[in-house]
C-alpha atoms as a PDB file:
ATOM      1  CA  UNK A   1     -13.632  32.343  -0.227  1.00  0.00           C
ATOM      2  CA  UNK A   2     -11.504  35.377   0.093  1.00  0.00           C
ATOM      3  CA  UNK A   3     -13.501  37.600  -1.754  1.00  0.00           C
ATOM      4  CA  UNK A   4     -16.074  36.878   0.641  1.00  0.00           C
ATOM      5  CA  UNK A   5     -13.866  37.154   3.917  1.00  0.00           C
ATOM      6  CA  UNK A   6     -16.107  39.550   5.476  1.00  0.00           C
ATOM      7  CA  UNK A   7     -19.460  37.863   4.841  1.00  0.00           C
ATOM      8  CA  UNK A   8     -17.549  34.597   6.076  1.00  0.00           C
ATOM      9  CA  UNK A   9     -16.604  36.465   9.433  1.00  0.00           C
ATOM     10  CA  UNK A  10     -20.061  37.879  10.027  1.00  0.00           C
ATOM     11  CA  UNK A  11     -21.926  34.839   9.605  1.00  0.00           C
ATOM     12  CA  UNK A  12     -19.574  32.535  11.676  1.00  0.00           C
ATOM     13  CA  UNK A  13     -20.255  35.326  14.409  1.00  0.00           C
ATOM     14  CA  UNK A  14     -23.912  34.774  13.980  1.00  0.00           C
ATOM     15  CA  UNK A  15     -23.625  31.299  13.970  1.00  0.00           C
ATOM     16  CA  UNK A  16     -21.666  31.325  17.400  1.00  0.00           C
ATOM     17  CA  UNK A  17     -23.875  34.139  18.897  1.00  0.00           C
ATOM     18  CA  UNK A  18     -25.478  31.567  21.099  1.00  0.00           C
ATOM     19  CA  UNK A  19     -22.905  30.410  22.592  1.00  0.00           C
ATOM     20  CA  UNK A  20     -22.495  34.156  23.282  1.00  0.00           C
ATOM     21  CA  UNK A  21     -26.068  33.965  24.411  1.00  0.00           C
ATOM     22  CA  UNK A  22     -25.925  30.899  26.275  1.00  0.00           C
ATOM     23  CA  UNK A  23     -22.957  32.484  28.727  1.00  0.00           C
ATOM     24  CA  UNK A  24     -24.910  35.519  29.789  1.00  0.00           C
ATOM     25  CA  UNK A  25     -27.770  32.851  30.387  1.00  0.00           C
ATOM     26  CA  UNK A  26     -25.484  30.737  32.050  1.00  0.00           C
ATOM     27  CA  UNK A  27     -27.093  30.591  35.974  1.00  0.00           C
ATOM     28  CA  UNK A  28     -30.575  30.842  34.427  1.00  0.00           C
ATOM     29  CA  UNK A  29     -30.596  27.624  32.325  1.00  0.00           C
ATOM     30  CA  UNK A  30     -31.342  24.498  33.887  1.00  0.00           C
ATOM     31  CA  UNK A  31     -29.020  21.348  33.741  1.00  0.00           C
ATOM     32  CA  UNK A  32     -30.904  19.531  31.275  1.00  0.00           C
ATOM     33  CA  UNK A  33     -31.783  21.192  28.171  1.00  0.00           C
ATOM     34  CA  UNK A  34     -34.440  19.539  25.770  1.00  0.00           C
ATOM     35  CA  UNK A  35     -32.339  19.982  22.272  1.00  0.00           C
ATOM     36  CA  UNK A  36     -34.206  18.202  20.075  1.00  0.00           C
ATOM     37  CA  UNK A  37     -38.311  18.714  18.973  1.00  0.00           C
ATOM     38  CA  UNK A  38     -41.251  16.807  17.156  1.00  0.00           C
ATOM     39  CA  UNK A  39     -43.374  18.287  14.659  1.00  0.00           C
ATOM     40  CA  UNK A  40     -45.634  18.834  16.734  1.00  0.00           C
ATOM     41  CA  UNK A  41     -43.185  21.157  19.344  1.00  0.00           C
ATOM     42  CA  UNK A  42     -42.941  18.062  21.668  1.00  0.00           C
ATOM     43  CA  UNK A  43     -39.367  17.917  23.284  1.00  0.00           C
ATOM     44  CA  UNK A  44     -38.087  14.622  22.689  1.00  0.00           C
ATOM     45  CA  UNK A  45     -34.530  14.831  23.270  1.00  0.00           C
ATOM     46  CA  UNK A  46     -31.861  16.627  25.689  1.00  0.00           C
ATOM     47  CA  UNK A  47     -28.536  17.229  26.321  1.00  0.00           C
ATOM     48  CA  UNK A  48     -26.540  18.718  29.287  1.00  0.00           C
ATOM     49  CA  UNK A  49     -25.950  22.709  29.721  1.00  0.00           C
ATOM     50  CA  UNK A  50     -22.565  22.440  28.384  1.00  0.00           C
ATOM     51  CA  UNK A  51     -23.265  20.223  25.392  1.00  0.00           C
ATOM     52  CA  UNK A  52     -26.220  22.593  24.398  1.00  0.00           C
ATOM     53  CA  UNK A  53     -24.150  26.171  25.439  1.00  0.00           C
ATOM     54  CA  UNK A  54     -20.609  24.843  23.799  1.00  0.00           C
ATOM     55  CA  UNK A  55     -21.205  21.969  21.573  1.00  0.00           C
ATOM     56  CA  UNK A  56     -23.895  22.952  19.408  1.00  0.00           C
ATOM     57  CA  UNK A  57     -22.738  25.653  18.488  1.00  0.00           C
ATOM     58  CA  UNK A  58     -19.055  24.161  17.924  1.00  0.00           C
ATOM     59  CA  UNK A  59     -20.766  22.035  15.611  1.00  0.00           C
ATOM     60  CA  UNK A  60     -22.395  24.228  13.594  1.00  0.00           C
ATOM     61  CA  UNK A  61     -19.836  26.858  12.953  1.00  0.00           C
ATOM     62  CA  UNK A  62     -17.844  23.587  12.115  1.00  0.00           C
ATOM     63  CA  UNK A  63     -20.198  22.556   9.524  1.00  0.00           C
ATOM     64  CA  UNK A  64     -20.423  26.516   8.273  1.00  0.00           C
ATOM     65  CA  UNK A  65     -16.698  26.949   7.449  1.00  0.00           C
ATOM     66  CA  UNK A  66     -17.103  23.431   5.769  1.00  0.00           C
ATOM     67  CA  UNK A  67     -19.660  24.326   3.178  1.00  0.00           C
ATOM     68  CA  UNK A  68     -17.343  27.195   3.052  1.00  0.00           C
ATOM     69  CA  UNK A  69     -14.451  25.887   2.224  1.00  0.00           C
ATOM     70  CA  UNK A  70     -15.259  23.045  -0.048  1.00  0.00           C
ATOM     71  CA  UNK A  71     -17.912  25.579  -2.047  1.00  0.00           C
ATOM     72  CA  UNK A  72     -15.255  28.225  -2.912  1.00  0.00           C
ATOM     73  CA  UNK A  73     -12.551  25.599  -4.400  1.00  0.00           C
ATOM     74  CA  UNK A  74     -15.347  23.247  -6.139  1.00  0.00           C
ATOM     75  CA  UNK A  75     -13.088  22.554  -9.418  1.00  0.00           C
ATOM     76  CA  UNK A  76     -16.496  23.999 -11.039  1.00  0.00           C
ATOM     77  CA  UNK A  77     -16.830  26.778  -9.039  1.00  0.00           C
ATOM     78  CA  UNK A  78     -17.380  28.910 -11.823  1.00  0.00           C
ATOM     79  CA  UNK A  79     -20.773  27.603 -12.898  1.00  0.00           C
ATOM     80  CA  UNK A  80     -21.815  28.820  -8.938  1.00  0.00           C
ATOM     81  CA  UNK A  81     -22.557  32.487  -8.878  1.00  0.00           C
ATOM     82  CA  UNK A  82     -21.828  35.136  -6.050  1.00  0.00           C
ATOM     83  CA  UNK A  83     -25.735  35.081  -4.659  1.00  0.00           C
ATOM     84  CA  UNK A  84     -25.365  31.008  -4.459  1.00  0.00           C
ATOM     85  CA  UNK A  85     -21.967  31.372  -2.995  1.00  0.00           C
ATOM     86  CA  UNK A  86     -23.297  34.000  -0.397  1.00  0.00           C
ATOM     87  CA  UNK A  87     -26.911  32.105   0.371  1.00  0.00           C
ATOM     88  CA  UNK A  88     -24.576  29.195   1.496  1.00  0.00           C
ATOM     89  CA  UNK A  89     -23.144  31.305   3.478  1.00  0.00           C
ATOM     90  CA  UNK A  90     -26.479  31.670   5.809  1.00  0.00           C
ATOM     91  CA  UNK A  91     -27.966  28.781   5.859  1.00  0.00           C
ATOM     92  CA  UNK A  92     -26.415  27.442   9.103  1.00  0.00           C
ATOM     93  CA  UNK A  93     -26.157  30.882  10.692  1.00  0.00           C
ATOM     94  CA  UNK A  94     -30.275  30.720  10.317  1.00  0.00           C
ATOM     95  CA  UNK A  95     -30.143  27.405  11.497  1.00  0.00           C
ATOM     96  CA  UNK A  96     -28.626  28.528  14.459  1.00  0.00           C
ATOM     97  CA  UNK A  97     -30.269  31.631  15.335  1.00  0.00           C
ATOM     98  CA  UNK A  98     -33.261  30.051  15.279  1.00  0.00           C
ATOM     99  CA  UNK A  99     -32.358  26.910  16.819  1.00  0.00           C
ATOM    100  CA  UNK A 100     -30.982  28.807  19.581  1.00  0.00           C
ATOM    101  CA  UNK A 101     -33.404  30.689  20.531  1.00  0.00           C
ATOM    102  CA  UNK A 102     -36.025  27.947  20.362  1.00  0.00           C
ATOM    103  CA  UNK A 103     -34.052  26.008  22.656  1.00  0.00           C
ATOM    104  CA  UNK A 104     -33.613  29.011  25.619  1.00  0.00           C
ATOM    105  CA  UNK A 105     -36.849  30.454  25.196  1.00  0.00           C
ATOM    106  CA  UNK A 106     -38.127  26.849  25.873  1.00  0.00           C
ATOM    107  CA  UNK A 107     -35.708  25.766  28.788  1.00  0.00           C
ATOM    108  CA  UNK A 108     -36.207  29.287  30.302  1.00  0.00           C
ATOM    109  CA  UNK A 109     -40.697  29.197  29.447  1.00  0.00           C
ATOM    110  CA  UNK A 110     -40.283  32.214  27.676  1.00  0.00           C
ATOM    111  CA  UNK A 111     -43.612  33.138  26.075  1.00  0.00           C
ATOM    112  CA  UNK A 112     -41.997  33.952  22.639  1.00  0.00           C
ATOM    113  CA  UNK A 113     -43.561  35.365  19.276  1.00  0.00           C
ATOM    114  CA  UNK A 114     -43.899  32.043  17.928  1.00  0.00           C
ATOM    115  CA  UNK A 115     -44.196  28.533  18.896  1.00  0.00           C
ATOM    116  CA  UNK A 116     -41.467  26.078  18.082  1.00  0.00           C
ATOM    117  CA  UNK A 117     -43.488  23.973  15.676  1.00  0.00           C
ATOM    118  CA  UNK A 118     -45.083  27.148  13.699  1.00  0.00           C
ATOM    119  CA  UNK A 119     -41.470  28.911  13.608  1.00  0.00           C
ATOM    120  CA  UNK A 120     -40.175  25.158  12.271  1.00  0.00           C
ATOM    121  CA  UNK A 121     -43.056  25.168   9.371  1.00  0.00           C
ATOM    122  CA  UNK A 122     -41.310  28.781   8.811  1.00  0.00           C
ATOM    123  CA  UNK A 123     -38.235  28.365   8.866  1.00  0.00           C
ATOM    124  CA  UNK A 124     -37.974  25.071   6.584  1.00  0.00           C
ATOM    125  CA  UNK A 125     -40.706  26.846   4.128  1.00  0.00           C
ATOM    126  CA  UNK A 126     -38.424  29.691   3.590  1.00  0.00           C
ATOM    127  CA  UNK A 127     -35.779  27.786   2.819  1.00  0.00           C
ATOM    128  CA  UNK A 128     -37.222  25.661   0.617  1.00  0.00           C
ATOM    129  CA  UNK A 129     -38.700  29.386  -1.545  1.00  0.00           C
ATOM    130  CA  UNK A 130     -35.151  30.857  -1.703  1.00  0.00           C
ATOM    131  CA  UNK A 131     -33.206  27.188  -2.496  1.00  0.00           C
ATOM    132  CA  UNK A 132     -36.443  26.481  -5.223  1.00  0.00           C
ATOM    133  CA  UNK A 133     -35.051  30.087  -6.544  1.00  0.00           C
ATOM    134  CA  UNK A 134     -31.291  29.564  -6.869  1.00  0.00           C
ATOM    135  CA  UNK A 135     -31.699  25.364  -7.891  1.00  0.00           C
ATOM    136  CA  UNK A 136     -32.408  26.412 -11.428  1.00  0.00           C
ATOM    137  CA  UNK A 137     -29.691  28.540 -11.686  1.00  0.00           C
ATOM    138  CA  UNK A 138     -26.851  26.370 -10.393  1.00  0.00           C
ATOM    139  CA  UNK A 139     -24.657  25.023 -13.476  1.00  0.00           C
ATOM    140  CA  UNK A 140     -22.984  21.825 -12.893  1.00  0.00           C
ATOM    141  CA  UNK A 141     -20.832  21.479  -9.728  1.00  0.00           C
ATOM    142  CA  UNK A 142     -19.751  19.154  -7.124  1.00  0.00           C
ATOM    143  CA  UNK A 143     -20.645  20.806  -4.505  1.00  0.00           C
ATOM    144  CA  UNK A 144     -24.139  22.944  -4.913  1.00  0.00           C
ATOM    145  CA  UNK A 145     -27.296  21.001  -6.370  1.00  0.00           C
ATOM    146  CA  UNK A 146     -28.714  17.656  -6.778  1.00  0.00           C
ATOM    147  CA  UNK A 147     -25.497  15.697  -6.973  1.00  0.00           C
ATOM    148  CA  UNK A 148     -26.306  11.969  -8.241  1.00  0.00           C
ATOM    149  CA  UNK A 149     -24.276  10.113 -10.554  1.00  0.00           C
ATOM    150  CA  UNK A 150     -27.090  10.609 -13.599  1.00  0.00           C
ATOM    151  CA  UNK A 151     -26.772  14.526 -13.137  1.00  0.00           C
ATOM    152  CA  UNK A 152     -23.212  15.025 -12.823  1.00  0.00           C
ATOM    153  CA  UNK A 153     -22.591  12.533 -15.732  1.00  0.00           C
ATOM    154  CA  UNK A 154     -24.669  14.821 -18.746  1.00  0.00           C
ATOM    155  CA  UNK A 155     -25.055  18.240 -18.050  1.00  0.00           C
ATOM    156  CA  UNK A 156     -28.566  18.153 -19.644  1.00  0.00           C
ATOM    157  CA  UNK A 157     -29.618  15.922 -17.062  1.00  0.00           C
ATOM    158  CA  UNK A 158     -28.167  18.250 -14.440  1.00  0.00           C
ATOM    159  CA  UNK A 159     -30.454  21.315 -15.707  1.00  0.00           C
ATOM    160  CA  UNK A 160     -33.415  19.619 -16.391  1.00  0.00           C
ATOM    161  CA  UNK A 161     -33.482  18.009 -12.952  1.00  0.00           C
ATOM    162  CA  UNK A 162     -32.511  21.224 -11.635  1.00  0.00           C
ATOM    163  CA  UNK A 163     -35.458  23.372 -13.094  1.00  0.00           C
ATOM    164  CA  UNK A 164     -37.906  20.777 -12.066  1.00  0.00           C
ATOM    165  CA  UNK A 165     -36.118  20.688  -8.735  1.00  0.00           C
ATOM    166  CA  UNK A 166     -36.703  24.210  -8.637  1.00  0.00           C
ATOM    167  CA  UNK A 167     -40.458  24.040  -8.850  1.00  0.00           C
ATOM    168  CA  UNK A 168     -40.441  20.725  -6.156  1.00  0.00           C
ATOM    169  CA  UNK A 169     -38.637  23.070  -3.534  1.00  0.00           C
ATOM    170  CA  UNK A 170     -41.211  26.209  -3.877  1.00  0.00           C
ATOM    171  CA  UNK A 171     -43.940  23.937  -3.658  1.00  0.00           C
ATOM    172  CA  UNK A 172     -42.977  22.269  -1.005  1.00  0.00           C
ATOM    173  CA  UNK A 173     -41.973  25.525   0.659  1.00  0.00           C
ATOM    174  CA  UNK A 174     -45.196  27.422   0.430  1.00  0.00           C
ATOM    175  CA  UNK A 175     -47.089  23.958   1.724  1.00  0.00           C
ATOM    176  CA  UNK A 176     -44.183  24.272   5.087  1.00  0.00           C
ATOM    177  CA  UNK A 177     -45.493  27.657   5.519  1.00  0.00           C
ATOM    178  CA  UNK A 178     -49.046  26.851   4.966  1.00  0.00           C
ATOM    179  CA  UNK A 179     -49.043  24.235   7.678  1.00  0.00           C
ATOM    180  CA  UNK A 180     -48.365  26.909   9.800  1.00  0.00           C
ATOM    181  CA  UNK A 181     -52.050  27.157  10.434  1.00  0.00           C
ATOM    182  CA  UNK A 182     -53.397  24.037   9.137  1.00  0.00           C
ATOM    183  CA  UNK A 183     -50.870  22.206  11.937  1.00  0.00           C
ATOM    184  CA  UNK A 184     -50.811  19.093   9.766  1.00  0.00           C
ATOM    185  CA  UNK A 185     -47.190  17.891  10.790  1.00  0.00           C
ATOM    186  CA  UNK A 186     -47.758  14.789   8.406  1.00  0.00           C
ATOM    187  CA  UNK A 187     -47.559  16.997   5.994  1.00  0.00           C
ATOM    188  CA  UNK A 188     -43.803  18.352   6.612  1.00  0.00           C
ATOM    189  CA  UNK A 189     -42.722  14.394   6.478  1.00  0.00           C
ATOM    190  CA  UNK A 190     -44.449  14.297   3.262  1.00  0.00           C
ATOM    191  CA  UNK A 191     -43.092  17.942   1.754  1.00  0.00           C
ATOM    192  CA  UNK A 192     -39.137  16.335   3.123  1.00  0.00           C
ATOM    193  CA  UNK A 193     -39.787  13.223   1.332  1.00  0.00           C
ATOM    194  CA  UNK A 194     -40.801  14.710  -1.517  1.00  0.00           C
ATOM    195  CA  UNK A 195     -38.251  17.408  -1.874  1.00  0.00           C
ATOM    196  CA  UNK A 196     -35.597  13.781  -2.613  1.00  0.00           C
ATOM    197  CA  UNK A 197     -37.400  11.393  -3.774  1.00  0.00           C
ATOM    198  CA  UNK A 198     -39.263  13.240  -7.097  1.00  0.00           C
ATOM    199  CA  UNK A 199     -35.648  15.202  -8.068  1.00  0.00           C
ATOM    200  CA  UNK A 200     -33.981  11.768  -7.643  1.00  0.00           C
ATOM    201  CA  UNK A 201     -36.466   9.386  -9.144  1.00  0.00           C
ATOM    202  CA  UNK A 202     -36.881  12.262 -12.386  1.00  0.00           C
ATOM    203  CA  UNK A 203     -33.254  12.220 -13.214  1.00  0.00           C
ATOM    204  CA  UNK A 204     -32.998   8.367 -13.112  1.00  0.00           C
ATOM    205  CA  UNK A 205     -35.639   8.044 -15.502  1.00  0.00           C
ATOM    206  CA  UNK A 206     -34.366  10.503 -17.930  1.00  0.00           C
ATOM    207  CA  UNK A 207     -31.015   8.760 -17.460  1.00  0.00           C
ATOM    208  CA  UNK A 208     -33.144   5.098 -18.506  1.00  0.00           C
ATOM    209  CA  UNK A 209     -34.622   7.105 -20.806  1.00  0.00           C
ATOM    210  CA  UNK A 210     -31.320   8.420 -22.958  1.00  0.00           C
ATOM    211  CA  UNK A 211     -29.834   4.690 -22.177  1.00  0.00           C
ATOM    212  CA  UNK A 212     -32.956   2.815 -24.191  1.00  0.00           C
ATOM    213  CA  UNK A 213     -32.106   5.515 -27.535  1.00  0.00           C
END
């Protein structure tokens, strides 16, 4: 974690920048905030001004210096490399960014570049491409990866999972950014469902299968 101090400042600044955000918008947001969205863009939950200015974002940055922490002193953090270490390191401030401004540019009817739903399909599609990339890569850890008991028990298990894991994520990715325009929002249920069950359910049955031998 200390050789990436600086990254690790900059990103918890980008993950707060909301909040940052949220105070200048301050006397333009309304009392209730809808926080939470369907597939389909439909608000379907809210929270209070505060809650959405100060909590989320307390949350997240929370959850940032987590990962942070527990990734750099993973007893096998040698088998993560530098770009895994540093991709970590912006997931949540991309979670945040985006799920900040979806939530003002919706409370305040902004017309924005994107709708909610489309930038969701994005956003989760992207992720999936650059995790699908690194997932092969990963050796065994504790903290990065498919963790179940069958792949941190054999390593072989761990990398064969993980390069078919790999594959599972891209695919599911490029469908996420694909139903940008088809707008089938079963479909991202169905791309999140199979993104953990078909890693899981692969690795148990090569664990049944070394077990019969």
């Amino acid at each position: 974690m200390k050789k990436h101090k600086t990254l690790v400042i900059v990103t918890s600044l980008l993950t707060l920048l909301p909040l940052f955000a949220g105070l200048l918008l301050w006397n333009q947001l309304p009392d209730r905030i809808a926080t939470h969205f369907g597939f389909d863009g439909t608000p379907n939950g809210w929270s209070g001004k505060g809650f959405t200015v100060f909590g989320l974002p307390a949350i997240l940055i929370g959850c940032h210096l987590f990962c942070a922490f527990i990734t750099a002193i993973d007893p096998k953090g040698k088998n993560i490399s530098d770009r895994a270490y540093c991709c970590i390191l912006w997931i949540v401030p991309a979670a945040s960014l985006f799920c900040g401004y979806g939530i003002y540019s919706n409370a305040l009817e902004w017309p924005g570049i994107i709708s909610i739903d489309r930038g969701g399909h994005l956003f989760v599609g992207v992720l999936l491409l650059i995790l699908g990339n690194y997932l092969p890569k990963s050796g065994q850890n504790y903290t990065v990866g498919i963790k179940l008991p069958w792949t941190l028990a054999s390593e072989e298990n761990w990398n064969k999972t993980h390069r078919l894991s790999g594959w599972v994520f891209v695919i599911g990715g490029l469908v996420s950014i694909l139903n940008m325009f088809l707008q089938q929002h079963w479909l991202m249920a169905v791309v999140l469902v199979a993104t953990i069950l078909i890693p899981a359910a692969y690795s148990l049955g090569l664990y049944l299968t070394e077990k019969k031998k």
